[in-house]
N, C-alpha and C. Protein backbone atom coordinates (compact mmCIF):
# COMPACT_ATOMS: atom_id res chain seq x y z
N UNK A 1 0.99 -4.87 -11.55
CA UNK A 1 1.93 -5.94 -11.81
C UNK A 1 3.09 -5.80 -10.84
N UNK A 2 3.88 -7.32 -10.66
CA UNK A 2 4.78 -7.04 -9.56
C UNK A 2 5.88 -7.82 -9.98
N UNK A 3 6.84 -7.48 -10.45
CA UNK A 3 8.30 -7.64 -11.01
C UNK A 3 9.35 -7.59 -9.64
N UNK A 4 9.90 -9.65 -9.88
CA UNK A 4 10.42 -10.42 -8.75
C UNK A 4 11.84 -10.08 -9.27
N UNK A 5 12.66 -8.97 -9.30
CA UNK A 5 14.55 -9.22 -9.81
C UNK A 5 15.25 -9.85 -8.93
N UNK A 6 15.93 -10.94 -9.47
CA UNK A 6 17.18 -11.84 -9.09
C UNK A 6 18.39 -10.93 -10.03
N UNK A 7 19.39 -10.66 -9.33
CA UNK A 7 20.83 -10.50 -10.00
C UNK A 7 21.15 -11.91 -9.12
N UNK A 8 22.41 -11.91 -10.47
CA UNK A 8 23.11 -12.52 -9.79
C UNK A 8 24.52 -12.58 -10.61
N UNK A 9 25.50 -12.86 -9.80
CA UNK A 9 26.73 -13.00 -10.59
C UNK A 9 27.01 -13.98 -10.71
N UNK A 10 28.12 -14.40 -11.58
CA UNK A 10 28.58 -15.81 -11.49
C UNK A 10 30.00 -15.64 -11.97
N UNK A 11 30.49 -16.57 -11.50
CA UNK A 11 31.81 -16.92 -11.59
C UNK A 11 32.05 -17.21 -13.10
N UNK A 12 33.42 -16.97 -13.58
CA UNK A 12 33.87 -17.51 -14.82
C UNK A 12 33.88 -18.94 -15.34
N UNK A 13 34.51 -19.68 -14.15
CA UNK A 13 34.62 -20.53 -14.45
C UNK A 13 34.05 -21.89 -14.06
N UNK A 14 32.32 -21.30 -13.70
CA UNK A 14 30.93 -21.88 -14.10
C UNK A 14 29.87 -21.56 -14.77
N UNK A 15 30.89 -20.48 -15.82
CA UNK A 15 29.77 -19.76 -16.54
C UNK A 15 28.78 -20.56 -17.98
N UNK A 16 29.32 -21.24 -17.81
CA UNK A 16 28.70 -22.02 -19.36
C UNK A 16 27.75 -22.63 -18.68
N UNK A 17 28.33 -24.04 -17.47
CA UNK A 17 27.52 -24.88 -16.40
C UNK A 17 26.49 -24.24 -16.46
N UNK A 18 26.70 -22.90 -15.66
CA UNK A 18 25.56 -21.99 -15.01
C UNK A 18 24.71 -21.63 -15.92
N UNK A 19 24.48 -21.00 -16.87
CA UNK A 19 23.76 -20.69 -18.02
C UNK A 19 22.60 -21.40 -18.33
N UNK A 20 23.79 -22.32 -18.57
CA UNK A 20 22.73 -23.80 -19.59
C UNK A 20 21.54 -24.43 -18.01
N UNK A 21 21.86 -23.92 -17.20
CA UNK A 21 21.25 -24.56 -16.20
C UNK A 21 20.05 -23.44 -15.86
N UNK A 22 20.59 -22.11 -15.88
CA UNK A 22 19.63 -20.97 -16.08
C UNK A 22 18.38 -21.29 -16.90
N UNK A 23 18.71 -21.23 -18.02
CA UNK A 23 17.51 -21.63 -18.70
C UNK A 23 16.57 -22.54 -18.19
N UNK A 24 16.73 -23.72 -17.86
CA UNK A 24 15.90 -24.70 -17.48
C UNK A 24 15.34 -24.08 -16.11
N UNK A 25 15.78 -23.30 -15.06
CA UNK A 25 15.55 -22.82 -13.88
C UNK A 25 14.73 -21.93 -13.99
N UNK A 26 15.04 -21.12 -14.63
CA UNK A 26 13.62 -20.20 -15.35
C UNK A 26 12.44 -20.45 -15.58
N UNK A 27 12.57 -21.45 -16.63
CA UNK A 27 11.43 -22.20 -16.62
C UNK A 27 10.60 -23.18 -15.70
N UNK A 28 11.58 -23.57 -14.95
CA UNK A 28 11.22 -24.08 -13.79
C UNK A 28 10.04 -23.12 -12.48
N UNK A 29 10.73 -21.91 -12.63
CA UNK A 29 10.17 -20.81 -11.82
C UNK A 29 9.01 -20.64 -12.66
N UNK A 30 8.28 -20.59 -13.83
CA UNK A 30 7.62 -20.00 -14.82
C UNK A 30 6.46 -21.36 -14.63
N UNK A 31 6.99 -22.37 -14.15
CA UNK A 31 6.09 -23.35 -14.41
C UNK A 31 5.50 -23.40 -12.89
N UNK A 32 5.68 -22.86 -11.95
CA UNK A 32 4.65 -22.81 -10.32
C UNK A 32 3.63 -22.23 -10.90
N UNK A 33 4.03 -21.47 -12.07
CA UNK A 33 2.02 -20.97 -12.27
C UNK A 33 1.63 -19.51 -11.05
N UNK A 34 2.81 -18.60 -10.95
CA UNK A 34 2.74 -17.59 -10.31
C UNK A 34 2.99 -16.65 -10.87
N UNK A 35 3.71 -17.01 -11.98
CA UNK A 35 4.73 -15.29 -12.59
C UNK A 35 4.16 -15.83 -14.41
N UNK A 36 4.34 -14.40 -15.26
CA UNK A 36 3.50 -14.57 -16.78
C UNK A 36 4.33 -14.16 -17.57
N UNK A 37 5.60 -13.82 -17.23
CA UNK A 37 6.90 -13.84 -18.12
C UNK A 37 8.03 -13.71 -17.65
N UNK A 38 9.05 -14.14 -17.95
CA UNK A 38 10.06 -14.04 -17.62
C UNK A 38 11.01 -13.31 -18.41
N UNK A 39 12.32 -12.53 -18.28
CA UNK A 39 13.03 -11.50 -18.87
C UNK A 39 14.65 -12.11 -18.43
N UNK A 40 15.61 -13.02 -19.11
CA UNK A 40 16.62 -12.70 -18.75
C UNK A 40 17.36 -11.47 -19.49
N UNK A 41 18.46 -10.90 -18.38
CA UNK A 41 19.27 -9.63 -19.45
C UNK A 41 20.81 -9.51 -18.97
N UNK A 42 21.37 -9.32 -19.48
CA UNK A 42 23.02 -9.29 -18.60
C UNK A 42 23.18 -7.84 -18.62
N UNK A 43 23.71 -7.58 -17.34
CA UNK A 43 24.00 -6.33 -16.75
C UNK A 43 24.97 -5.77 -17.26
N UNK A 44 25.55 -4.49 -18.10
CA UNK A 44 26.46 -4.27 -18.01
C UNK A 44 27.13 -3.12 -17.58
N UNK A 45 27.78 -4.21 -16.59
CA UNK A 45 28.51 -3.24 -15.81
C UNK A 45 29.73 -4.41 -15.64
N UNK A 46 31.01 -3.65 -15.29
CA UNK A 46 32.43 -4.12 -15.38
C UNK A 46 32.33 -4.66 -13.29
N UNK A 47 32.11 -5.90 -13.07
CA UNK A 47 32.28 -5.81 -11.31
C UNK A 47 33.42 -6.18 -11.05
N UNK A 48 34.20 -5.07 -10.14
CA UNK A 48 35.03 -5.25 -9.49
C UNK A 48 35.73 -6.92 -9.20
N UNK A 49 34.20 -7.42 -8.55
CA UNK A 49 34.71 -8.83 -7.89
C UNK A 49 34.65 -9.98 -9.07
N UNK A 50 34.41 -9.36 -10.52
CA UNK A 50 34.71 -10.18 -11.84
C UNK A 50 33.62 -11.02 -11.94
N UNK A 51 33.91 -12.12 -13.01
CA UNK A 51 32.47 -12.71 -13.64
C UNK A 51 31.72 -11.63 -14.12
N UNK A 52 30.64 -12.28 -15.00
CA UNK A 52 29.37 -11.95 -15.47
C UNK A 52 28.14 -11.86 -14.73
N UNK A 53 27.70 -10.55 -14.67
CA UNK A 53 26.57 -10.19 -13.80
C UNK A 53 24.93 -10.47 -15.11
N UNK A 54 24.00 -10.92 -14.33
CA UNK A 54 22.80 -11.03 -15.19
C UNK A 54 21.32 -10.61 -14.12
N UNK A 55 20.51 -10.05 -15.10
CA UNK A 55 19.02 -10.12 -14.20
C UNK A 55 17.99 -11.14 -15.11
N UNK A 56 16.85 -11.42 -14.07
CA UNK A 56 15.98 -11.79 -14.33
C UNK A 56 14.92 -11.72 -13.85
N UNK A 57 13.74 -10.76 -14.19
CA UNK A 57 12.85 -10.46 -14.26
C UNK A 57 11.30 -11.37 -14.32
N UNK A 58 11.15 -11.51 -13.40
CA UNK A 58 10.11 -12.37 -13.25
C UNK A 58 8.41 -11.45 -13.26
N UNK A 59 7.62 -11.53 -14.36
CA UNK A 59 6.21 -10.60 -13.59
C UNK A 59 5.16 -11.42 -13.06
N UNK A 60 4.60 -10.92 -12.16
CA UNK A 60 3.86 -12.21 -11.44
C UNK A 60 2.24 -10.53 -11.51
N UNK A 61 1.13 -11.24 -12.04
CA UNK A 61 -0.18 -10.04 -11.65
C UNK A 61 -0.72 -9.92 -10.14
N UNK A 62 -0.41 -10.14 -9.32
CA UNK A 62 -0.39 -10.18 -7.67
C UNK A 62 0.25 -9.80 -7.31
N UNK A 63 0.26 -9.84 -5.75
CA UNK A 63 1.12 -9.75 -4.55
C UNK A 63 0.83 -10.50 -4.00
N UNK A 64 -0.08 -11.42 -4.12
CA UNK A 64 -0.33 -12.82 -3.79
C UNK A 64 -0.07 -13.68 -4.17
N UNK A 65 0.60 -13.62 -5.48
CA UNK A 65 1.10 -14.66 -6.46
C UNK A 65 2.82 -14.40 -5.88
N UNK A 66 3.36 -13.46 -5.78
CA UNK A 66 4.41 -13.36 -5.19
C UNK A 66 4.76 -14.04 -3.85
N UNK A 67 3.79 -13.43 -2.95
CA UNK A 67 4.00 -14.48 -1.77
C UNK A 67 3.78 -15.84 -1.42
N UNK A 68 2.41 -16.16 -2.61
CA UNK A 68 2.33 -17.89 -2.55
C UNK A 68 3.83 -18.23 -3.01
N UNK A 69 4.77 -17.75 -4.09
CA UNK A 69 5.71 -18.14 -4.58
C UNK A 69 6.34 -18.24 -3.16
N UNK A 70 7.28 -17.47 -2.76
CA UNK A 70 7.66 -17.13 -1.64
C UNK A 70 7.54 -18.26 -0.22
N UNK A 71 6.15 -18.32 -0.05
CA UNK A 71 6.13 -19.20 0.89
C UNK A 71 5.89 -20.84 0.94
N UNK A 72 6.00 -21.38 -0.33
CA UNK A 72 6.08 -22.67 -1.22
C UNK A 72 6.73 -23.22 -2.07
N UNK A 73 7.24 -21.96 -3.15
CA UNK A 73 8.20 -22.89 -4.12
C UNK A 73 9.67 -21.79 -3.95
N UNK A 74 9.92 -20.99 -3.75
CA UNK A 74 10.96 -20.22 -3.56
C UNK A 74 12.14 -20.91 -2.89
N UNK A 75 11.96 -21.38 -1.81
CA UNK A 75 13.31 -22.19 -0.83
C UNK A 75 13.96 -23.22 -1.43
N UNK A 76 12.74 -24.27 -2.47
CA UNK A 76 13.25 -25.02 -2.97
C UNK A 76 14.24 -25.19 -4.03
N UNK A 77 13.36 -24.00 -5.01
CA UNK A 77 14.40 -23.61 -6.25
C UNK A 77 15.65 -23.16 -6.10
N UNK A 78 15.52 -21.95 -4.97
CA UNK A 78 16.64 -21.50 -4.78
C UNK A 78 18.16 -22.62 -4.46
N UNK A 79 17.01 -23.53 -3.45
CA UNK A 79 18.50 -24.40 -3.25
C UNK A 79 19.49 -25.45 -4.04
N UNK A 80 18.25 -25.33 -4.95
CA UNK A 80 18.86 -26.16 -6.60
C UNK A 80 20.28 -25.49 -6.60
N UNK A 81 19.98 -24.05 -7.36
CA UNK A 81 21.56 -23.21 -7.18
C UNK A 81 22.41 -23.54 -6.33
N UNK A 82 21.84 -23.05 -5.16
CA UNK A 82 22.91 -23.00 -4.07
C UNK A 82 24.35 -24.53 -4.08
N UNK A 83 23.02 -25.38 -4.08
CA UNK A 83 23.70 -26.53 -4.20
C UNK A 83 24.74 -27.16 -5.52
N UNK A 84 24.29 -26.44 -6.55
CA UNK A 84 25.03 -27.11 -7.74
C UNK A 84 26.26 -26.14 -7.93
N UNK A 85 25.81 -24.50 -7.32
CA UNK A 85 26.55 -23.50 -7.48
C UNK A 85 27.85 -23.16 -6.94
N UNK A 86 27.12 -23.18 -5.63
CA UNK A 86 27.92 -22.42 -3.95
C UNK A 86 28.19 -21.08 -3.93
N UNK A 87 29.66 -21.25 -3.62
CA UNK A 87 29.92 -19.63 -3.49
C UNK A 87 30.26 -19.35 -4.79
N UNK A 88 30.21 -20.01 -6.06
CA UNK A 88 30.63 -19.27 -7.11
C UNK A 88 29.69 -18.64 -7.89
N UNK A 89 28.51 -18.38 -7.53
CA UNK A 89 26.90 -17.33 -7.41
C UNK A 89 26.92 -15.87 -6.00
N UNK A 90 26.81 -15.44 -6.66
CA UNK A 90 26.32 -14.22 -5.87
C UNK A 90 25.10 -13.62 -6.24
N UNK A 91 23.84 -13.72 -5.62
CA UNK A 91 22.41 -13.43 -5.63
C UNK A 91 21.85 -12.43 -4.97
N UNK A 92 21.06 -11.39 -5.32
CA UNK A 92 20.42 -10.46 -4.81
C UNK A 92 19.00 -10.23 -4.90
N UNK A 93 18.13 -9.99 -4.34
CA UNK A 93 16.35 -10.52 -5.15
C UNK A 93 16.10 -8.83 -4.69
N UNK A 94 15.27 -7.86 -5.33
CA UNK A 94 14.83 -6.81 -5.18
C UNK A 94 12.85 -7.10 -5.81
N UNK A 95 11.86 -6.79 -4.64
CA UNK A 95 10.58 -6.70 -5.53
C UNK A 95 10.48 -5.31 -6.19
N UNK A 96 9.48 -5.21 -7.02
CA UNK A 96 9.05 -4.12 -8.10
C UNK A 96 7.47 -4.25 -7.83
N UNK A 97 6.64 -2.85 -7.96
CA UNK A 97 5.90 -2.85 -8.12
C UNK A 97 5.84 -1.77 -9.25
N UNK A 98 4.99 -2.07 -10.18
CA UNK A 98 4.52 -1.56 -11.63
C UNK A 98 3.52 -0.44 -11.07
N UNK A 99 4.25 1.33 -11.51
CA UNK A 99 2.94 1.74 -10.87
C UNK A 99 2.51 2.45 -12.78
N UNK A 100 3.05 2.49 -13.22
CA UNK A 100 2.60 2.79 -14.57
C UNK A 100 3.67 2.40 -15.56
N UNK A 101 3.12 2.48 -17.16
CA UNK A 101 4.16 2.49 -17.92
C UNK A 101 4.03 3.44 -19.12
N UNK A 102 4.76 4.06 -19.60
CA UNK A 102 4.49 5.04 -20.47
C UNK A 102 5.16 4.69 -21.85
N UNK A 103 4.27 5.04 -22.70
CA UNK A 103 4.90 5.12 -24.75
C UNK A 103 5.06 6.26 -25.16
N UNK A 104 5.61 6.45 -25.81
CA UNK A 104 5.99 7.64 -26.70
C UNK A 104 5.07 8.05 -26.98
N UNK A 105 4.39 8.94 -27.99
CA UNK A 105 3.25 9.77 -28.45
C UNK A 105 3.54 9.22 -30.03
N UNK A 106 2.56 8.81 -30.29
CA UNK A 106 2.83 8.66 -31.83
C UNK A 106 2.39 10.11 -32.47
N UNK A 107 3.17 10.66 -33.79
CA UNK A 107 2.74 11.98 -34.37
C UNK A 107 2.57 11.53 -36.02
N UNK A 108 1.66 12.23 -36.32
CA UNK A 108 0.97 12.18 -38.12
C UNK A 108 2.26 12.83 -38.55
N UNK A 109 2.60 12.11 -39.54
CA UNK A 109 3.31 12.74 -40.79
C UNK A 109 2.58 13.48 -41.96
């Protein structure tokens, strides 16, 4: 599995705008039919440069599903933001690759 992270920050005072628009964008990304869940989470951490920091976790079962994203629907979505946003977004994209995941041990009582 291959986990697509977007941070991003946002400004205060497009934080509601931004949100409510998140959601639908998500789903927007969820609906190319590349990635099989999506994860928003807010970061916490105090940033210096202020606003609310958030991730979102995209898992896509490829690396082909990643790059079809990438080289077809990626530029477009992104510029949704850009455009409604500007500079009051700050974005970072990191890939993940899943090389295992581990559970606890269950024990008999």
């Amino acid at each position: 599995m291959y986990i697509y992270n977007v941070t991003i920050n946002i400004d205060n005072s497009i934080h509601d705008e931004w949100f409510g628009w998140m959601k639908t964008h998500i789903i927007a990304v969820l609906n190319t039919g590349r990635f099989t869940t999506a994860k928003l989470t807010e970061v916490l951490v105090e940033e210096e440069m202020g606003g609310k920091t958030y991730s979102v976790q995209y898992s896509a079962k490829t690396k082909e599903d990643l790059d079809h994203y990438y080289k077809y629907e990626a530029e477009k979505l992104r510029a949704d933001g850009l455009q409604k946003f500007g500079d009051k977004m700050l974005t970072f994209r990191t890939e993940l690759k899943l090389i295992k995941e581990f559970y606890p041990l269950k024990t008999s009582n």
